[in-house]
N, C-alpha and C. Protein backbone atom coordinates (compact mmCIF):
# COMPACT_ATOMS: atom_id res chain seq x y z
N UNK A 1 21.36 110.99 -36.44
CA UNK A 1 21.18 111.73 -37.66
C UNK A 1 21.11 113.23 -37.38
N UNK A 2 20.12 113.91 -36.27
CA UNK A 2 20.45 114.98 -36.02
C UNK A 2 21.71 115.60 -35.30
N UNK A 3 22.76 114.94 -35.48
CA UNK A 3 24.50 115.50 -34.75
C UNK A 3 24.87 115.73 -36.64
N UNK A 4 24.25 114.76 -37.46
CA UNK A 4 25.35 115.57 -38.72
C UNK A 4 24.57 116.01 -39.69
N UNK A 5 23.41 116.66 -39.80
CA UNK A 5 22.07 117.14 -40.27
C UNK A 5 22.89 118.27 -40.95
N UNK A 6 22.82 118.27 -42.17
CA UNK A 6 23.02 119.92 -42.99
C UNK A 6 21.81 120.47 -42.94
N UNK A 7 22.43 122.00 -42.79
CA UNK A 7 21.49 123.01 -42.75
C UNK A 7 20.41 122.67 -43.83
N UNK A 8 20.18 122.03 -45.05
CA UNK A 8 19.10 122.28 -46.23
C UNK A 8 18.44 120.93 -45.71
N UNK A 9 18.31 120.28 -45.20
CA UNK A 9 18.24 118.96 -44.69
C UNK A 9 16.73 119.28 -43.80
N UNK A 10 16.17 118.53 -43.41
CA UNK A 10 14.91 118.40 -42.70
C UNK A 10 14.60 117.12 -41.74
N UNK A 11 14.44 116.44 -40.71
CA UNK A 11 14.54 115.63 -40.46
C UNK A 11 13.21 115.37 -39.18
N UNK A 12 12.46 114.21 -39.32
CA UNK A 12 11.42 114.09 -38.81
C UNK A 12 11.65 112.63 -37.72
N UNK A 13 10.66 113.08 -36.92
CA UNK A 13 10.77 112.41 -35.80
C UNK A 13 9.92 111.31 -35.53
N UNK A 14 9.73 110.35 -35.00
CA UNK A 14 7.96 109.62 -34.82
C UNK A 14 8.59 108.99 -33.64
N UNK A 15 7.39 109.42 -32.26
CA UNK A 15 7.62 108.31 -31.42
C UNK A 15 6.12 107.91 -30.80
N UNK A 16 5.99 106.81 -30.33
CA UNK A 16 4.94 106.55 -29.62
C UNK A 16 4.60 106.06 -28.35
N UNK A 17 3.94 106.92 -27.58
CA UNK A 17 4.34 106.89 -26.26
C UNK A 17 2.40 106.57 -25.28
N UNK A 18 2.29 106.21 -24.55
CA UNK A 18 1.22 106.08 -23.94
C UNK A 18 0.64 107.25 -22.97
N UNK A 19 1.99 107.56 -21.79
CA UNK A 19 1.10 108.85 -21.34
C UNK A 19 2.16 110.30 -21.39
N UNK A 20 2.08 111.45 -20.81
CA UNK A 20 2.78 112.65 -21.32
C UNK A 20 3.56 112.70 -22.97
N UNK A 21 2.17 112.11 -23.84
CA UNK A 21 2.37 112.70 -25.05
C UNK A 21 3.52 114.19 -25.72
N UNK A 22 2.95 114.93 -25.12
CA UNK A 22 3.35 116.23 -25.61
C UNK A 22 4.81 116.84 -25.10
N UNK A 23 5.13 116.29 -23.91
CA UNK A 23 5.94 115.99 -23.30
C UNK A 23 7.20 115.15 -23.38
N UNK A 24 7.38 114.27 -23.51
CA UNK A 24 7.65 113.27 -24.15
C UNK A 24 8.59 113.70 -25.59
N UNK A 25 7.30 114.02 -26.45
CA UNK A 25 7.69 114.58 -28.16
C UNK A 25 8.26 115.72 -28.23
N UNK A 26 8.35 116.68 -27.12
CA UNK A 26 9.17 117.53 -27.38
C UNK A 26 10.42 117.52 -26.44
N UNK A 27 10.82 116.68 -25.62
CA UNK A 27 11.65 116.38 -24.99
C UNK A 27 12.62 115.89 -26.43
N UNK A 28 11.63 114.33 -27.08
CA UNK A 28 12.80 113.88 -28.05
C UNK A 28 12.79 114.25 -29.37
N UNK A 29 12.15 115.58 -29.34
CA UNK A 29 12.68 116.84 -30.43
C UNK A 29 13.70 117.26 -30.23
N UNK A 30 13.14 117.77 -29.11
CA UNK A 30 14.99 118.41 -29.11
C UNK A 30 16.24 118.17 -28.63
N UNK A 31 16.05 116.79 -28.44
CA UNK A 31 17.31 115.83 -27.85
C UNK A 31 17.56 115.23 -29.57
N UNK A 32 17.08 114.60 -29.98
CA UNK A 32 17.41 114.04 -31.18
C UNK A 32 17.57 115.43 -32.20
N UNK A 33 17.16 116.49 -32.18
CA UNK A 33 17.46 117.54 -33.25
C UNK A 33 16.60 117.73 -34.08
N UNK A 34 15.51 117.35 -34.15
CA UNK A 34 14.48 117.10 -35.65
C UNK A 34 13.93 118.20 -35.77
N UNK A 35 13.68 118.49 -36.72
CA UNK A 35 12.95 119.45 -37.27
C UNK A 35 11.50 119.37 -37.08
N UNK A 36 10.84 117.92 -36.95
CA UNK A 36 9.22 117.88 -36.74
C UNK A 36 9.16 116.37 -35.91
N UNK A 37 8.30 116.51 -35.15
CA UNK A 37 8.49 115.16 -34.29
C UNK A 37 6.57 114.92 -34.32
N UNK A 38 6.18 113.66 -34.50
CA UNK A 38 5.27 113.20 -34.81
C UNK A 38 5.14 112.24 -34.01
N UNK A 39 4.36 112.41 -32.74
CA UNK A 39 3.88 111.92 -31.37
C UNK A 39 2.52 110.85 -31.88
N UNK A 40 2.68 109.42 -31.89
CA UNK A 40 1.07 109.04 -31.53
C UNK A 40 1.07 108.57 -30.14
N UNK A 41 -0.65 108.19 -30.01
CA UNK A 41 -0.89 108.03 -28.59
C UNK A 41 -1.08 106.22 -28.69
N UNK A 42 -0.45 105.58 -28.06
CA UNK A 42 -0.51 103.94 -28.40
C UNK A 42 -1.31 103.51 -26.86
N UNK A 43 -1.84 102.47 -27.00
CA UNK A 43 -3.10 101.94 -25.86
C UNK A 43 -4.37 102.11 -25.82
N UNK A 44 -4.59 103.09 -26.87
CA UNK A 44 -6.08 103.37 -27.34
C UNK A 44 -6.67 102.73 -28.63
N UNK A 45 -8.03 102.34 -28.44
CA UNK A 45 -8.61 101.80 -29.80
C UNK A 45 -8.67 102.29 -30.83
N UNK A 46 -8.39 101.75 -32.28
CA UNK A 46 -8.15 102.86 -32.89
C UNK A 46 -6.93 103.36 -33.41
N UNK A 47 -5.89 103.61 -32.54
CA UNK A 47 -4.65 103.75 -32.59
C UNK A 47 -3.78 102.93 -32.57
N UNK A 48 -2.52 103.40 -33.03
CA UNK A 48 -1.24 102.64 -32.57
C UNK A 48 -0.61 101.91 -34.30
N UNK A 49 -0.05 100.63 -33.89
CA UNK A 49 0.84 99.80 -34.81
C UNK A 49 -0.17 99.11 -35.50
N UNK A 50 -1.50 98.50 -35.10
CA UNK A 50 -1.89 97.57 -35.74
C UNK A 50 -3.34 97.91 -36.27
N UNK A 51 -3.40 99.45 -36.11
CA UNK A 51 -4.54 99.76 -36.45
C UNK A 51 -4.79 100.70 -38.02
N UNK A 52 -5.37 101.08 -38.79
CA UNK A 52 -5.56 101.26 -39.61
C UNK A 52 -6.02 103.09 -39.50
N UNK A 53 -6.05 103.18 -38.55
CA UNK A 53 -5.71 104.96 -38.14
C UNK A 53 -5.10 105.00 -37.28
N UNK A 54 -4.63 106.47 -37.35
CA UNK A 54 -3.92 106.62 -35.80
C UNK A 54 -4.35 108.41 -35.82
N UNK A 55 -3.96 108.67 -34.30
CA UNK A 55 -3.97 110.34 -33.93
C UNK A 55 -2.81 110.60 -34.17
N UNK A 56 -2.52 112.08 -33.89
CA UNK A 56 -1.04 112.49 -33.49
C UNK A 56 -1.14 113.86 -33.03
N UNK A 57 -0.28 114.40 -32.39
CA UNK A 57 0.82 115.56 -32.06
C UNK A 57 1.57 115.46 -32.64
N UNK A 58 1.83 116.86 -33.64
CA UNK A 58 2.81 117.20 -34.13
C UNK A 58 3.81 118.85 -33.41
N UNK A 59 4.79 118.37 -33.60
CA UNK A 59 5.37 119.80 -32.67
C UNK A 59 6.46 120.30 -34.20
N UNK A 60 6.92 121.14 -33.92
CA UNK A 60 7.96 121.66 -34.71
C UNK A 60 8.96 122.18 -34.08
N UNK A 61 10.17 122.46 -34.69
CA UNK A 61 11.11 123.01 -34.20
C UNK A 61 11.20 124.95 -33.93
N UNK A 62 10.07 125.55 -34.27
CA UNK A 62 9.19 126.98 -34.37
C UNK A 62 8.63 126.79 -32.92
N UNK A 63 8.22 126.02 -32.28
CA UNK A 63 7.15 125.82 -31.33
C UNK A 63 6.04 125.69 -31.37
N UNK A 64 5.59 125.70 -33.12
CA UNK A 64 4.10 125.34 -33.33
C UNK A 64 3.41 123.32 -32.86
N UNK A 65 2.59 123.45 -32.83
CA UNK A 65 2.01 122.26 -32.31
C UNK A 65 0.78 122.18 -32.23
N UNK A 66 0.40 121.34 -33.12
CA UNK A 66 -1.07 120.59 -33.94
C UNK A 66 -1.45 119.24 -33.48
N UNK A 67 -2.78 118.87 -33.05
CA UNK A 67 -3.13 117.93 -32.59
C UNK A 67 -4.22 117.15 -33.85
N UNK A 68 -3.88 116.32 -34.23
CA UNK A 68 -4.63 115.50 -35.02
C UNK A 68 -5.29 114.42 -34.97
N UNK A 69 -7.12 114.57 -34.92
CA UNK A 69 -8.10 113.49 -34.52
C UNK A 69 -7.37 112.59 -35.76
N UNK A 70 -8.57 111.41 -34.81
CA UNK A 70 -8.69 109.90 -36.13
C UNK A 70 -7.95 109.81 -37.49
N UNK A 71 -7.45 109.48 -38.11
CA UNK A 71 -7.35 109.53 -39.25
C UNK A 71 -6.49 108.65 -39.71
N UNK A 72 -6.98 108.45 -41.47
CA UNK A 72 -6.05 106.96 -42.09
C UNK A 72 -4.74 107.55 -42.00
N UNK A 73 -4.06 106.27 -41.94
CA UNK A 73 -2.76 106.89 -42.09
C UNK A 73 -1.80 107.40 -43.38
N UNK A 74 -2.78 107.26 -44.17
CA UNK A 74 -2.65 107.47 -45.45
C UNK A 74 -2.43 109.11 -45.40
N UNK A 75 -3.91 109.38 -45.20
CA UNK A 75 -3.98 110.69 -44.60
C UNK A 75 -2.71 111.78 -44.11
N UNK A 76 -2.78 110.89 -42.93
CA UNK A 76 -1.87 111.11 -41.43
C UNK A 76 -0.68 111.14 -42.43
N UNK A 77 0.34 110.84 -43.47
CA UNK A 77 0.89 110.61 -44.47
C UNK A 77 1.20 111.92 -45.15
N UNK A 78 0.19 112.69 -45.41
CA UNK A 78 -0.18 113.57 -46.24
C UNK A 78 -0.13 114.81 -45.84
N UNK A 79 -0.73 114.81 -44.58
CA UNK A 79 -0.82 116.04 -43.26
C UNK A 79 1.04 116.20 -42.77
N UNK A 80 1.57 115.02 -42.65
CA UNK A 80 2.97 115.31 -42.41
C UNK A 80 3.62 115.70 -43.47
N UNK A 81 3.41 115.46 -44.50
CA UNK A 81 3.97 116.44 -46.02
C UNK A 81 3.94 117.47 -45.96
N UNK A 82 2.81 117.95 -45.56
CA UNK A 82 2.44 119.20 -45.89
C UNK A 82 3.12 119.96 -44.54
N UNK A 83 3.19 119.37 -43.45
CA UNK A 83 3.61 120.29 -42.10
C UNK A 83 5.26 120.63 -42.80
N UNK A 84 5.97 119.30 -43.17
CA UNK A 84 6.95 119.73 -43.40
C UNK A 84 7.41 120.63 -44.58
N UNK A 85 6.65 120.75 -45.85
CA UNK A 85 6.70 121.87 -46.27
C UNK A 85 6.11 123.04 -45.62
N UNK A 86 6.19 123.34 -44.87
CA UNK A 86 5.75 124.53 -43.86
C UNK A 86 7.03 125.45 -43.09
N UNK A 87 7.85 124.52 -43.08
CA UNK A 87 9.19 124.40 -42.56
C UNK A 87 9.74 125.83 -43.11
């Protein structure tokens, strides 16, 4: 998706990785092209696929980068709205 991305276009990332988080998410920022890539940390309690919160790293395509405790993912939902209107 990021090889035929129009310029008005925005495109977000999610991966989840266990260790070199930050690393990792901005590696497949800017290999995949995204505009915002949304890192959780999976293997921790709390976190991940089956849990009812999760953390994250968020990076941008600016170089900004926000780390986000606990939270529903509802939340976590809401916080990525808003990063990407930031854009």
């Amino acid at each position: 998706m990021g090889e035929t991305k129009q310029p008005r276009q925005r495109l977000i990332g999610f991966c989840a990785e266990t260790d070199h988080l930050v690393e990792h998410a901005a590696a497949k920022r800017q290999r995949k092209n995204c505009d915002l890539m949304v890192a959780n940390p999976i293997g921790r309690d709390g976190t991940g696929f089956a849990a009812a919160t999760n953390e994250a790293v968020v990076l941008d395509a600016a170089g900004r980068q926000e780390t986000w405790p606990s939270l529903a993912k509802t939340e976590m939902a809401w916080k990525i709205w808003d990063s990407l209107n930031r854009l």
